[in-house]
Protein backbone atom coordinates (compact mmCIF):
# COMPACT_ATOMS: atom_id res chain seq x y z
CA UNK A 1 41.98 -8.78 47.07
CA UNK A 2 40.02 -6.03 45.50
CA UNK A 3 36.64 -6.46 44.08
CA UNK A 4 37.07 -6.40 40.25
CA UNK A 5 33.90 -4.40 38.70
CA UNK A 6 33.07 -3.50 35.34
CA UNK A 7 31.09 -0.14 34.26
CA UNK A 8 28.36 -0.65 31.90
CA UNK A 9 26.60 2.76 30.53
CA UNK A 10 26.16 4.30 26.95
CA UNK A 11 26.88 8.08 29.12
CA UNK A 12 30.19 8.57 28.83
CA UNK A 13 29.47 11.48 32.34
CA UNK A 14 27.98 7.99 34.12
CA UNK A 15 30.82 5.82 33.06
CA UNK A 16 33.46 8.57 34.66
CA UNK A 17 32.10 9.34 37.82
CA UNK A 18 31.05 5.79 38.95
CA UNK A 19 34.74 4.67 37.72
CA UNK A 20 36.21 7.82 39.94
CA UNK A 21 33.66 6.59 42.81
CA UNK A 22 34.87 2.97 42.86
CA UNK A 23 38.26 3.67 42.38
CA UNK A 24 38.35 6.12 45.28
CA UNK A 25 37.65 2.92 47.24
CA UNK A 26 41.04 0.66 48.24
CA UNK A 27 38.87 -2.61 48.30
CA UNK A 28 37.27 -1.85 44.50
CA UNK A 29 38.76 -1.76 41.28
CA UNK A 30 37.32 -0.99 37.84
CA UNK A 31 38.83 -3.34 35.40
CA UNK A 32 36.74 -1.91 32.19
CA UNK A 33 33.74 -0.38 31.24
CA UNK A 34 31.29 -0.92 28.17
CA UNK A 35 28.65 1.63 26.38
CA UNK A 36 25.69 -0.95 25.33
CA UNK A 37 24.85 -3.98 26.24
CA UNK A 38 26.44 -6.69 23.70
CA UNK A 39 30.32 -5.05 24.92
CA UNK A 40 29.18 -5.62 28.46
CA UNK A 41 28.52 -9.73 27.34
CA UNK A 42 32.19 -9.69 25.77
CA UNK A 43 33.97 -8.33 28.55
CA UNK A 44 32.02 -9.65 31.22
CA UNK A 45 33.48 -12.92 29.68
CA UNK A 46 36.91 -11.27 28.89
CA UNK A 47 37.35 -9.56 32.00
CA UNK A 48 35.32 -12.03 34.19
CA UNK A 49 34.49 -9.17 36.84
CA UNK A 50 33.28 -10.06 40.38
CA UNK A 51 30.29 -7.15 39.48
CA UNK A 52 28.69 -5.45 36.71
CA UNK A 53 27.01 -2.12 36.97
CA UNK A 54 24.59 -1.60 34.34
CA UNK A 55 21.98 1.04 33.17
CA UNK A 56 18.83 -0.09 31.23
CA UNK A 57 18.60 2.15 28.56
CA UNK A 58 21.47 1.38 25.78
CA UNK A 59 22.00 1.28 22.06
CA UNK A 60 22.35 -2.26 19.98
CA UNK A 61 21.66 -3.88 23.44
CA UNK A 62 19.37 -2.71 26.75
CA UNK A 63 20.20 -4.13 29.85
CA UNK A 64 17.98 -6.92 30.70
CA UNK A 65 18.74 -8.39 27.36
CA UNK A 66 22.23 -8.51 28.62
CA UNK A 67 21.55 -9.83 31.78
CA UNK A 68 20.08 -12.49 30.55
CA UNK A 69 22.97 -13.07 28.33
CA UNK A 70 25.34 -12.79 31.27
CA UNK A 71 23.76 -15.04 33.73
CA UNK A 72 23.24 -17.78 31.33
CA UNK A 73 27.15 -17.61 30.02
CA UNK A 74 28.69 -16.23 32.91
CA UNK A 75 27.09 -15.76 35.75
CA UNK A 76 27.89 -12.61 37.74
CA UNK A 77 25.82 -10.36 40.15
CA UNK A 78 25.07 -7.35 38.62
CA UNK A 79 23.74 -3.81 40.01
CA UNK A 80 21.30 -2.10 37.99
CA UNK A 81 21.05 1.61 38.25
CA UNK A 82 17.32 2.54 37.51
CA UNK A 83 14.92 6.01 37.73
CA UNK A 84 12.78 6.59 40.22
CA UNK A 85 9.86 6.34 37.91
CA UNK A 86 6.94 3.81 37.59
CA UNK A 87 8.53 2.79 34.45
CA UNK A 88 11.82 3.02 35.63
CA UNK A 89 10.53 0.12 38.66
CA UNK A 90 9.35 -1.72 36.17
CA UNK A 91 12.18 -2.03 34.37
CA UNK A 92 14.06 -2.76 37.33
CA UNK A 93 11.62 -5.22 38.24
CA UNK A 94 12.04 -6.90 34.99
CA UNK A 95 16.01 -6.94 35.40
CA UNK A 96 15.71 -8.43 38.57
CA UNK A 97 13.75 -11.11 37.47
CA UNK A 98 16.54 -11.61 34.82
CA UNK A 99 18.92 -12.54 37.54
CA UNK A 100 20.35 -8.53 38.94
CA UNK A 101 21.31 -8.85 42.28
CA UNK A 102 20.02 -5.25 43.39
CA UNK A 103 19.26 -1.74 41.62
CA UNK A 104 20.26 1.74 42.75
CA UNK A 105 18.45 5.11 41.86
CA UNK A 106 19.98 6.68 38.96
CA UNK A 107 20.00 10.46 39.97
CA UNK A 108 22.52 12.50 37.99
CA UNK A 109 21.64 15.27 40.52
CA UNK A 110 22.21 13.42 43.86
CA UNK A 111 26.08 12.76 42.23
CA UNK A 112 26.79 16.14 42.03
CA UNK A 113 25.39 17.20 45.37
CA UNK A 114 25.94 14.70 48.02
CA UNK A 115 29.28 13.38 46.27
CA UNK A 116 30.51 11.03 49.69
CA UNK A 117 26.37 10.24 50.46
CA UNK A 118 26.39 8.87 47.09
CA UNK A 119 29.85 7.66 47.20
CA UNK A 120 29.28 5.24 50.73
CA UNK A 121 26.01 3.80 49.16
CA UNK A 122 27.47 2.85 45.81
CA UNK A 123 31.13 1.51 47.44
CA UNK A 124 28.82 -0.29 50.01
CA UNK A 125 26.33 -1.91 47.65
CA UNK A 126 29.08 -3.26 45.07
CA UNK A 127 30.67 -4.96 48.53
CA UNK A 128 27.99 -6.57 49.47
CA UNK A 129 26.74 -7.98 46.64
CA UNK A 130 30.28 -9.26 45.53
CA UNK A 131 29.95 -12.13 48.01
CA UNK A 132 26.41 -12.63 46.64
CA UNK A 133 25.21 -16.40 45.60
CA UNK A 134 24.71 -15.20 42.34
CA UNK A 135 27.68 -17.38 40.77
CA UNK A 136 26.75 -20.31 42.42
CA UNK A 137 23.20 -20.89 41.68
CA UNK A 138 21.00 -19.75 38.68
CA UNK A 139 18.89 -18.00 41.70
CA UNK A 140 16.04 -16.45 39.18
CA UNK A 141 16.05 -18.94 36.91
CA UNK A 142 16.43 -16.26 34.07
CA UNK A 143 14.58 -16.97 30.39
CA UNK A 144 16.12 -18.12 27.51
CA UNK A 145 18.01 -15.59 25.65
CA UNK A 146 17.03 -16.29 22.31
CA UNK A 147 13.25 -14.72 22.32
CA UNK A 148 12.82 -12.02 24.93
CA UNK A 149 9.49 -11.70 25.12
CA UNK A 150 8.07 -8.12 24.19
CA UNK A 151 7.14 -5.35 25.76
CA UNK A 152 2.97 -4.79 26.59
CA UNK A 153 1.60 -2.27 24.33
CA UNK A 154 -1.42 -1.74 26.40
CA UNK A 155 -1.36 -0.24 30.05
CA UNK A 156 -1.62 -2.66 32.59
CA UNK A 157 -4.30 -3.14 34.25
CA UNK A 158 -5.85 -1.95 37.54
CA UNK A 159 -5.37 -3.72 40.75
CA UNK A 160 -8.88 -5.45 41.70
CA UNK A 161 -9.69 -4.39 44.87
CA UNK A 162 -10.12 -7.61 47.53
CA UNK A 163 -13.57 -8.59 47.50
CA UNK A 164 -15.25 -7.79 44.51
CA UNK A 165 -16.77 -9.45 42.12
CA UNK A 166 -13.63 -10.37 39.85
CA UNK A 167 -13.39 -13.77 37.97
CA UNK A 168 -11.91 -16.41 39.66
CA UNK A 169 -7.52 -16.27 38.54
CA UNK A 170 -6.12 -18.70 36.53
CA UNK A 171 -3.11 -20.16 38.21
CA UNK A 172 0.06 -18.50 37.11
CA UNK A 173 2.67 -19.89 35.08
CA UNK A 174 5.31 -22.12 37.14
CA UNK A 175 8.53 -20.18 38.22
CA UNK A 176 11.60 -22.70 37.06
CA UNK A 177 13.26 -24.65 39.90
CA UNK A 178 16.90 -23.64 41.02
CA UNK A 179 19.57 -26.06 39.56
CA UNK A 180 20.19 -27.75 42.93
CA UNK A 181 17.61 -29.14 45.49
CA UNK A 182 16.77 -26.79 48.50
CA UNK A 183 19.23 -27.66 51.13
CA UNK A 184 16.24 -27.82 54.41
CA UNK A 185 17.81 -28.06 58.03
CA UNK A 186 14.00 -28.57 59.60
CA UNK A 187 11.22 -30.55 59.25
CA UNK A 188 7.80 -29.52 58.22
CA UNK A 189 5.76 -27.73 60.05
CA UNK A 190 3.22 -28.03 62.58
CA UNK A 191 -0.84 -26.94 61.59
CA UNK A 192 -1.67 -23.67 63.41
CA UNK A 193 -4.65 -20.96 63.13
CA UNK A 194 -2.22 -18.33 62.30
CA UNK A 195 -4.02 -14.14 62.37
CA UNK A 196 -1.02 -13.21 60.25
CA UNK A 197 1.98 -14.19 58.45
CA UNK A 198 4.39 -11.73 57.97
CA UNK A 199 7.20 -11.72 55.61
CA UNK A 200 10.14 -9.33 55.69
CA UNK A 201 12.79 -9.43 53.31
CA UNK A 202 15.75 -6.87 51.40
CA UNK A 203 18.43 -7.71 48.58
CA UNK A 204 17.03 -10.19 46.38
CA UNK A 205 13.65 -9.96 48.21
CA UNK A 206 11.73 -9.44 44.78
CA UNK A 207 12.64 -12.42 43.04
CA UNK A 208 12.19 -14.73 46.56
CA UNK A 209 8.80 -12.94 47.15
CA UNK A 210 7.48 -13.70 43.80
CA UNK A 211 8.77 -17.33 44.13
CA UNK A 212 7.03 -18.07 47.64
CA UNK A 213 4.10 -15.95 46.42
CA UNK A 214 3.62 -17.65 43.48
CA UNK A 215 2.60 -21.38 45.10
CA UNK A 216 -0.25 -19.78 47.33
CA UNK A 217 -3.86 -20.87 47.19
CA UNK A 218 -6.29 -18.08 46.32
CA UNK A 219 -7.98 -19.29 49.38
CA UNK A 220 -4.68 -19.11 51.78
CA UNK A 221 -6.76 -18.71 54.93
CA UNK A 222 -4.59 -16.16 56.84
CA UNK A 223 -4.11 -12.55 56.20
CA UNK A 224 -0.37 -11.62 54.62
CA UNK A 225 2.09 -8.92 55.30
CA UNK A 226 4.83 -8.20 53.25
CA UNK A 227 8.29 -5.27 54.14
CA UNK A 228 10.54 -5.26 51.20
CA UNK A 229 13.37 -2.38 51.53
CA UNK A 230 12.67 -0.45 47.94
CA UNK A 231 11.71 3.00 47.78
CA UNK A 232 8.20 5.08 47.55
CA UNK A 233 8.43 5.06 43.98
CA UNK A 234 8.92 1.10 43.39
CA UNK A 235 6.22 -0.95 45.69
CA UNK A 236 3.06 0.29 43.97
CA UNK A 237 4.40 -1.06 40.93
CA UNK A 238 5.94 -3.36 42.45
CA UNK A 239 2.85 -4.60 44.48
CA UNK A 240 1.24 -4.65 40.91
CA UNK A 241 3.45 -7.20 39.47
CA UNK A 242 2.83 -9.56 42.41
CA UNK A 243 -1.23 -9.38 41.86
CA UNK A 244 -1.13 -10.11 38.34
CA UNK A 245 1.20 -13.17 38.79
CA UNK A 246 0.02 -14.73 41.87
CA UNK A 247 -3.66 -16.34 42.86
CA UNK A 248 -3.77 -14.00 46.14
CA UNK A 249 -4.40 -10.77 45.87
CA UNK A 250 -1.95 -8.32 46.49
CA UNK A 251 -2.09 -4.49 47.01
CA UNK A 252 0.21 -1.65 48.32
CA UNK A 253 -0.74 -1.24 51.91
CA UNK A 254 -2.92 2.09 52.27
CA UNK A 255 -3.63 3.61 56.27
CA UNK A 256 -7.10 1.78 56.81
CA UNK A 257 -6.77 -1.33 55.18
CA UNK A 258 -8.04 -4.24 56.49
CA UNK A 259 -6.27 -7.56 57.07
CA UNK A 260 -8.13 -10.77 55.49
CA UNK A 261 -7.31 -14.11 54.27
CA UNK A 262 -6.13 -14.49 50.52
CA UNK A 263 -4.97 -10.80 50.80
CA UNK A 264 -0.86 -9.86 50.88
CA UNK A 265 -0.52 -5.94 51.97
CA UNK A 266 3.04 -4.70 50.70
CA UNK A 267 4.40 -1.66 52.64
CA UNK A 268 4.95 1.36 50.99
CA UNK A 269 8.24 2.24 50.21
CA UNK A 270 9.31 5.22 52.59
CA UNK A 271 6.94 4.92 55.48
CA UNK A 272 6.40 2.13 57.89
CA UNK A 273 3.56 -0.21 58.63
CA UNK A 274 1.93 -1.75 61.69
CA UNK A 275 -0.86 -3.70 62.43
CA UNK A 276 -3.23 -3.62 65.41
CA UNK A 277 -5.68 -6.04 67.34
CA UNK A 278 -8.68 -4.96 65.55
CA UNK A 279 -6.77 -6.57 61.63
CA UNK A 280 -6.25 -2.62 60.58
CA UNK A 281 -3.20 -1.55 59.08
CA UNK A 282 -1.54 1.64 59.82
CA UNK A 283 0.74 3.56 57.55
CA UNK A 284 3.37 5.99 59.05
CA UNK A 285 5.47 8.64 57.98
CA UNK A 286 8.93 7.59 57.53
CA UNK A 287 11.27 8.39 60.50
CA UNK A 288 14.48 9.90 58.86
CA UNK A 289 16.40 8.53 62.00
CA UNK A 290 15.77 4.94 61.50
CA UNK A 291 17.75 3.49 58.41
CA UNK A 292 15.01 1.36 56.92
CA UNK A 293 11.62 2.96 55.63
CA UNK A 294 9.37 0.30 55.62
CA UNK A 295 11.67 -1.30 58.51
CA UNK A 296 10.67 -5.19 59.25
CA UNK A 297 11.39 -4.76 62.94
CA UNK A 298 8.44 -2.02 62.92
CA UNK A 299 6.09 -4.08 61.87
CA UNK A 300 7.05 -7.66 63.18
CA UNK A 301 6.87 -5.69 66.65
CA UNK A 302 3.83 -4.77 66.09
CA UNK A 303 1.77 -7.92 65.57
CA UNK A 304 3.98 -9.04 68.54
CA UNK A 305 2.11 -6.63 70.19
CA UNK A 306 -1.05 -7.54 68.53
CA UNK A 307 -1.13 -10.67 68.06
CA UNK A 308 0.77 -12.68 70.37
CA UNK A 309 1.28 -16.03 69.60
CA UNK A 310 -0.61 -16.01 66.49
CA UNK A 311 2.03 -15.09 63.82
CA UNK A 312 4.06 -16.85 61.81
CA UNK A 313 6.95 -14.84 60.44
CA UNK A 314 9.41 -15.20 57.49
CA UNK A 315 12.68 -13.70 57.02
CA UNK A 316 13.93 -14.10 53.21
CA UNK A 317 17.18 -12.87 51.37
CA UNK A 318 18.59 -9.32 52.61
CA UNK A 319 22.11 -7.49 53.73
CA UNK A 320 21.97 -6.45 57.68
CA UNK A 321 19.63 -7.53 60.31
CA UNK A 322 16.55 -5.77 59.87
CA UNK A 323 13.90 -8.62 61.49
CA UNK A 324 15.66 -9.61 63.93
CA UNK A 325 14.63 -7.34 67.06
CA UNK A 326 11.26 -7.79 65.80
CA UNK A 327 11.31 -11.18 65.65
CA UNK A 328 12.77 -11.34 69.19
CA UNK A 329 9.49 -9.99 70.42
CA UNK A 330 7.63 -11.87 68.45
CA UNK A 331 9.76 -14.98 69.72
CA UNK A 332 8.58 -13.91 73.25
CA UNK A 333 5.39 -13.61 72.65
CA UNK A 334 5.15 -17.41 71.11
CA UNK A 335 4.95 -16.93 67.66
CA UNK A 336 7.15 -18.71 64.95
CA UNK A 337 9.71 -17.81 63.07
CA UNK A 338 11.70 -19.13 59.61
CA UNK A 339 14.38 -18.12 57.91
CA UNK A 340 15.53 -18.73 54.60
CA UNK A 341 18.63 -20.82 54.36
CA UNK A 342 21.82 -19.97 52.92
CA UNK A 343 22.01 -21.63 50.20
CA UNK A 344 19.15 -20.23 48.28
CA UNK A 345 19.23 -16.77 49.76
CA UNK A 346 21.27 -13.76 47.69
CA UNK A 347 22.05 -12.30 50.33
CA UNK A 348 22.55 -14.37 53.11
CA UNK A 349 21.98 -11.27 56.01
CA UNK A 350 18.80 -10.38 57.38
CA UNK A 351 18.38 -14.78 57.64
CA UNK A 352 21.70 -15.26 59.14
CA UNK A 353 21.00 -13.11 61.84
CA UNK A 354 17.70 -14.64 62.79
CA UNK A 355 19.77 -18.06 63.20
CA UNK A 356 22.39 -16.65 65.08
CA UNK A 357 20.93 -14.88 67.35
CA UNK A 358 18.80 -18.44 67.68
CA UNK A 359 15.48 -17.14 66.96
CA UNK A 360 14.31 -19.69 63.67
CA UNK A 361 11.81 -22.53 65.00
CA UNK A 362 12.58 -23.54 61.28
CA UNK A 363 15.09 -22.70 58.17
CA UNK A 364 13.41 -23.99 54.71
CA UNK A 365 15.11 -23.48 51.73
CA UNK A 366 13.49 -20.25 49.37
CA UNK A 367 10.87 -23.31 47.03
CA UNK A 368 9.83 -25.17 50.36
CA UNK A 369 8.61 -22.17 51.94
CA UNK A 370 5.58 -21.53 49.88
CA UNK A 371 4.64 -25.65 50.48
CA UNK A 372 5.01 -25.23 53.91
CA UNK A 373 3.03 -21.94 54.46
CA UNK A 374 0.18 -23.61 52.73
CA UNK A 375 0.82 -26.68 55.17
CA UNK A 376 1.32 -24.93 58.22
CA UNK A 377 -1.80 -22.50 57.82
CA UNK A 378 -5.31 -23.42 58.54
């Protein structure tokens, strides 16, 4: 049965060609579209689409406000097209916390130039997240509708480098639970002296990584890595949301940066990251040949190589099975490895093939993990 999607963009040029691109595809069809955000509510319950692709920028109604709309009354994943700006991430950033499954780059130029490029991604991203958890569980916990809280009318402010001589942060706010209790298949973990955790995730990576993030100490005694697929122009900003919420410190990895305790490094979006034996990080170009820039199997293999049986690394929500080579050499070399069950994952990918290929000492469900890193370190 085709996947039923509906179009969501006040450009009536956007609404065409994505409706021409998904109904090239056999396996898609577009059962309506909508040109602000209140239509999308009315026939997202009218239509009851298996996805919704939806720009940001609308009249009467943007698009967050509407997600939030949608996944309180109807719950469907929905893809958010989004500029590669810093504003543009954080307004992607903000959707995703509103309950969007993923984003894609909204680049009227890229249409018209690489037509079947542009074509494969789209066709392939509405696929994949059409068999997302999203109807099943109220996965990001999305505010309440009726007072969206307003935008910041100052800048935000500058990322405290780690190890000055900042106040001490006041614990964030508590993320809602899911609806249903974590579903864990292991039991908690064993104390260790962990060098490094590292933490690799994809589709609905953003939302998890703020959730696990969130229930650290400011005095989590091991250093933190952290690959989330998004591109260059997202994980500065992106790495900037995650410092202001959580009591670690977190900070877009830079070439040079040293690995310490109560510090998460997020790799930059387009290049990869490694670590060596002396707790440097090392930024790379991004290889064109390999398919994901930052790629967890780069840098999982890398403290394998590094750090021997002194890591403990994550897997969280994400299509495909980037992780899992890396985490096979990292199984080798001793360390441990968890995956996020299915259950609570978006995307149950990038975990699934970390349990298959029988490589998880443990799989926690995505609000145990946080409790048990804190356990499990010392």
């Amino acid at each position: 049965m085709a996947v039923k999607v509906l179009v969501v963009d006040d450009s009536g040029f956007f609404r065409r060609r994505v409706s021409e691109i998904l109904s090239a595809d056999p396996n898609i069809q577009v059962v309506g579209t909508a040109t602000n955000g209140k239509e999308a509510i009315d026939q997202a319950l009218a239509l009851k689409p298996d996805v919704i692709t939806m720009d940001y920028e609308m009249p009467m109604m943007d698009g967050i406000t509407a997600v939030r709309h949608i996944m309180q009354r109807c719950p469907t994943p929905v893809l958010m097209f989004s500029s590669l700006t810093h504003e543009g991430a954080r307004v992607t950033l903000d959707a995703l916390d509103a309950g969007a499954v993923d984003f894609l780059p909204k680049n009227f130029e890229d249409i018209s130039r690489n037509p079947e490029k542009v074509k494969q991604l789209l066709c392939e991203k509405i696929l994949s997240i059409s068999r997302s958890n999203r109807r099943v569980s109220a996965y990001s916990a999305p505010a309440p509708v009726a007072a969206p809280a307003p935008a910041p009318t100052s800048a935000p402010s500058s990322v405290t480098s780690y190890g000055s001589s900042a106040p001490a942060r006041p614990a964030p706010a508590p993320i809602p639970a899911r609806t249903h209790a974590p579903v864990s298949s292991s039991p908690a973990p064993k104390r260790k002296a962990y060098k490094l955790v590292a933490i690799g995730t994809s589709t609905g990576g953003p939302v998890a990584l703020q959730r696990v993030l969130t229930q650290l100490p400011a005095n989590f005694p091991a250093p933190i890595v952290l690959i989330q697929h998004m591109p260059a122009a997202f994980t500065k900003a992106f790495a900037e949301r995650l410092d202001k919420l959580c009591r670690i410190r977190v900070k877009e990895a830079e070439d040079g940066d040293i690995l310490r305790p109560g510090l998460a490094l997020l790799a930059p979006g387009g290049k990869q990251m490694m670590v060596d034996g002396r707790g440097a990080v090392k930024i790379l170009p991004g290889d064109e040949r390999l398919n994901y820039r930052p790629c967890v199997d780069i840098t999982f293999g890398s403290a394998a190589k590094s750090y021997g049986d002194k890591v403990l690394a994550v897997v969280l929500t994400g299509m495909g099975a980037d992780g899992r080579e890396g985490a096979r050499l990292l199984k080798q070399s001793g360390s441990s490895i968890w995956a996020q069950d299915e259950a609570s994952c978006v995307i149950y990918g990038m975990p699934m093939a970390i349990v298959k290929a029988e490589l998880a000492d443990a799989v926690y469900g995505l609000d145990e993990i946080g409790r048990h890193l804190v356990e499990a370190c010392v």
